[in-house]
N, C-alpha and C. Protein backbone atom coordinates (compact mmCIF):
# COMPACT_ATOMS: atom_id res chain seq x y z
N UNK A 1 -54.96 19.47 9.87
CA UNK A 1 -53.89 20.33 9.37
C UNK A 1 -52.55 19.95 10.01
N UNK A 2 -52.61 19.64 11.55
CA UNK A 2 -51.19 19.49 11.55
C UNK A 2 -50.61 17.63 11.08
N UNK A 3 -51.45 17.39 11.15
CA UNK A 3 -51.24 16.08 10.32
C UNK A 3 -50.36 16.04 8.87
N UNK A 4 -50.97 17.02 8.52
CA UNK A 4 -50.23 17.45 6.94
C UNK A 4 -48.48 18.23 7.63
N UNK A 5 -48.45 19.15 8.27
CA UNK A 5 -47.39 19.42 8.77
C UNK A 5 -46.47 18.23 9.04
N UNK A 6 -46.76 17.67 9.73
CA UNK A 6 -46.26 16.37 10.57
C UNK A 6 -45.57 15.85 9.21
N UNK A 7 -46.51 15.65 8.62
CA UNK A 7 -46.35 14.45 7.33
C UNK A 7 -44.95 14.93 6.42
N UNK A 8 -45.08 16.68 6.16
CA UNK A 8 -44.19 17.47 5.32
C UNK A 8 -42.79 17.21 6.16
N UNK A 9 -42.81 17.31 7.43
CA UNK A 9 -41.56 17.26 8.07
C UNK A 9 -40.73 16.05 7.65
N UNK A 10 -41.88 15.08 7.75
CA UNK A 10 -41.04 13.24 7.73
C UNK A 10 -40.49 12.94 6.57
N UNK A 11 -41.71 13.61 5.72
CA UNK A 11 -40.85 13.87 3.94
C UNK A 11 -39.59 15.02 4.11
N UNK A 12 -39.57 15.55 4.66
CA UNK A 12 -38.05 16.72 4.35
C UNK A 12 -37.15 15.64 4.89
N UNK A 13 -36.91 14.73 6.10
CA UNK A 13 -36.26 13.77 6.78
C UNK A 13 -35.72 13.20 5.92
N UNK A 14 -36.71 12.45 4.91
CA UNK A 14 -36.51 11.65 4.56
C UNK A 14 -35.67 11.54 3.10
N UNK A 15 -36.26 12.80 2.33
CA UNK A 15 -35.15 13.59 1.20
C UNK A 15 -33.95 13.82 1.24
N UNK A 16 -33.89 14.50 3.23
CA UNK A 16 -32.45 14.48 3.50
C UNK A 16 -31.79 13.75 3.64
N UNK A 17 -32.08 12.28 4.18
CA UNK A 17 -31.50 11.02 4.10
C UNK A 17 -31.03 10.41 3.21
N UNK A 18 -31.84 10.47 1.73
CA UNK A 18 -31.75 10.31 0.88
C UNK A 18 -31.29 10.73 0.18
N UNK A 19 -30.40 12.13 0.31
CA UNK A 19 -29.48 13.06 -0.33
C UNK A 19 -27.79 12.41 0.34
N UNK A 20 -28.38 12.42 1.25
CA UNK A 20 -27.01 11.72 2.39
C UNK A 20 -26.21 10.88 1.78
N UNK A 21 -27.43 9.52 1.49
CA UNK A 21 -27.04 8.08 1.32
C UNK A 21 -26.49 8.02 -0.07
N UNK A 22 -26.93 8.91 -1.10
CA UNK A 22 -26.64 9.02 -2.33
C UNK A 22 -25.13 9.59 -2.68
N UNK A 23 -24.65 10.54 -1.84
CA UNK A 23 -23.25 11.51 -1.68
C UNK A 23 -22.94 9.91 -1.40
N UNK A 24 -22.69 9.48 0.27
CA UNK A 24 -22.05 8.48 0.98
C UNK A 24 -21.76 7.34 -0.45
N UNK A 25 -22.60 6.91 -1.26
CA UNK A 25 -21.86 6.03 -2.55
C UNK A 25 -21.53 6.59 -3.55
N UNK A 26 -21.79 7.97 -3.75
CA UNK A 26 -20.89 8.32 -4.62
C UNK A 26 -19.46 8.46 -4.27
N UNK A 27 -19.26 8.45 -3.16
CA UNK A 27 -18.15 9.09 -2.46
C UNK A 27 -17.46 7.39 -2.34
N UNK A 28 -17.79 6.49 -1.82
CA UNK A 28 -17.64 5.15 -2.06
C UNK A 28 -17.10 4.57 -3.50
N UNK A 29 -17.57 4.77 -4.17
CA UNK A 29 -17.65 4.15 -6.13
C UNK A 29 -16.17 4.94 -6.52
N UNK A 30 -16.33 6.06 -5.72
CA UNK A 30 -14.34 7.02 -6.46
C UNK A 30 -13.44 6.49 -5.59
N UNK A 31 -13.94 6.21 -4.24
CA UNK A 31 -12.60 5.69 -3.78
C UNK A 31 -12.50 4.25 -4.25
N UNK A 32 -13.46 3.29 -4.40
CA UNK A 32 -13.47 2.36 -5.19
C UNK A 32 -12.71 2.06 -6.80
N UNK A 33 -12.94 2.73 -7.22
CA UNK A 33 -12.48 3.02 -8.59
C UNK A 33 -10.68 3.24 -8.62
N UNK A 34 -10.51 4.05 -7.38
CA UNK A 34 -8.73 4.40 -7.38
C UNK A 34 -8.38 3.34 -6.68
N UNK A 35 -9.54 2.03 -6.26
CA UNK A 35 -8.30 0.91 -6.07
C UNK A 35 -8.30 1.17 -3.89
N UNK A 36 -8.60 2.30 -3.62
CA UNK A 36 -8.21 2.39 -1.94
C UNK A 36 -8.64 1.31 -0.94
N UNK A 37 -9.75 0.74 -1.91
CA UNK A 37 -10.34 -0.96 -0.76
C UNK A 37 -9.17 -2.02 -1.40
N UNK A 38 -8.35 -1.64 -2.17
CA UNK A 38 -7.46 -3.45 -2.49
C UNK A 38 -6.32 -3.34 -1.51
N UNK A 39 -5.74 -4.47 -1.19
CA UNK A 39 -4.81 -4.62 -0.71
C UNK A 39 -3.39 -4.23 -1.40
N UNK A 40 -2.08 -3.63 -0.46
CA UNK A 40 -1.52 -3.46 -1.26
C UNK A 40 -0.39 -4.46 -2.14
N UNK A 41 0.11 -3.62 -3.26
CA UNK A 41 1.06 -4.65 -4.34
C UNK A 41 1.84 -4.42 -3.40
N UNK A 42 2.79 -3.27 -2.93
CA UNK A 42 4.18 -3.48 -2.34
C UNK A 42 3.94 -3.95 -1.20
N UNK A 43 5.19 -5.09 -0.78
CA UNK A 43 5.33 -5.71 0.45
C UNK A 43 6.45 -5.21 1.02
N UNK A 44 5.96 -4.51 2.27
CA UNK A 44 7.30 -3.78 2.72
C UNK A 44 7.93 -4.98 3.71
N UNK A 45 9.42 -4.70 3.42
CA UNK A 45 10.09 -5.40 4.59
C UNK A 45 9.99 -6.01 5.87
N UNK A 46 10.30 -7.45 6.49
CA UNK A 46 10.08 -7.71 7.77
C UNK A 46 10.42 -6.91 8.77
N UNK A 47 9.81 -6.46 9.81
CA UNK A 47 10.85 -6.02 10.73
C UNK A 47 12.00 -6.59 11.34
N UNK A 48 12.87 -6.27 11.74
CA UNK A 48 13.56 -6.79 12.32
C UNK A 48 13.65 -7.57 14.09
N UNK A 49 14.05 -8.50 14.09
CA UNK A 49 13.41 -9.11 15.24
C UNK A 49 14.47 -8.82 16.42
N UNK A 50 13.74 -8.67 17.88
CA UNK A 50 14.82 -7.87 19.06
C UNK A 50 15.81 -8.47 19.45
N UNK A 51 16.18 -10.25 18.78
CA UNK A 51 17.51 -10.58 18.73
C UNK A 51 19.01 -9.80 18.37
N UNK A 52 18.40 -9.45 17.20
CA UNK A 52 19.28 -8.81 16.25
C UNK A 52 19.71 -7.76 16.62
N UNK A 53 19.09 -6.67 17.06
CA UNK A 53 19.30 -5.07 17.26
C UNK A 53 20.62 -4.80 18.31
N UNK A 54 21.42 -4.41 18.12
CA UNK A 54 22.27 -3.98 18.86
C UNK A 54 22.16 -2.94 19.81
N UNK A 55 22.28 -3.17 21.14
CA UNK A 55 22.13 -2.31 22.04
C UNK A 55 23.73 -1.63 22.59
């Protein structure tokens, strides 16, 4: 009997993991989709280098 217990626990573990991992790429695929892994188009300005700056 507690064998069967044992067993029910590792399966709840493992459902929950598996609920986890499933959110974690859904959640992945939308930020994917809006583009948030590309690099960006605008190139912002050089900074300016500490020659230049007037003190």
């Amino acid at each position: 009997m507690e064998k069967v217990k044992r067993f029910e626990r590792q399966e709840e573990k493992v459902k929950e993991r598996a609920k986890r991992a499933a959110a974690a790429a859904r959640r992945w695929r939308e930020y994917s989709r809006r583009g948030v892994d590309k690099a960006p188009t605008v190139k912002l300005p050089d900074p300016l280098s500490n020659s230049s700056k007037h003190n």
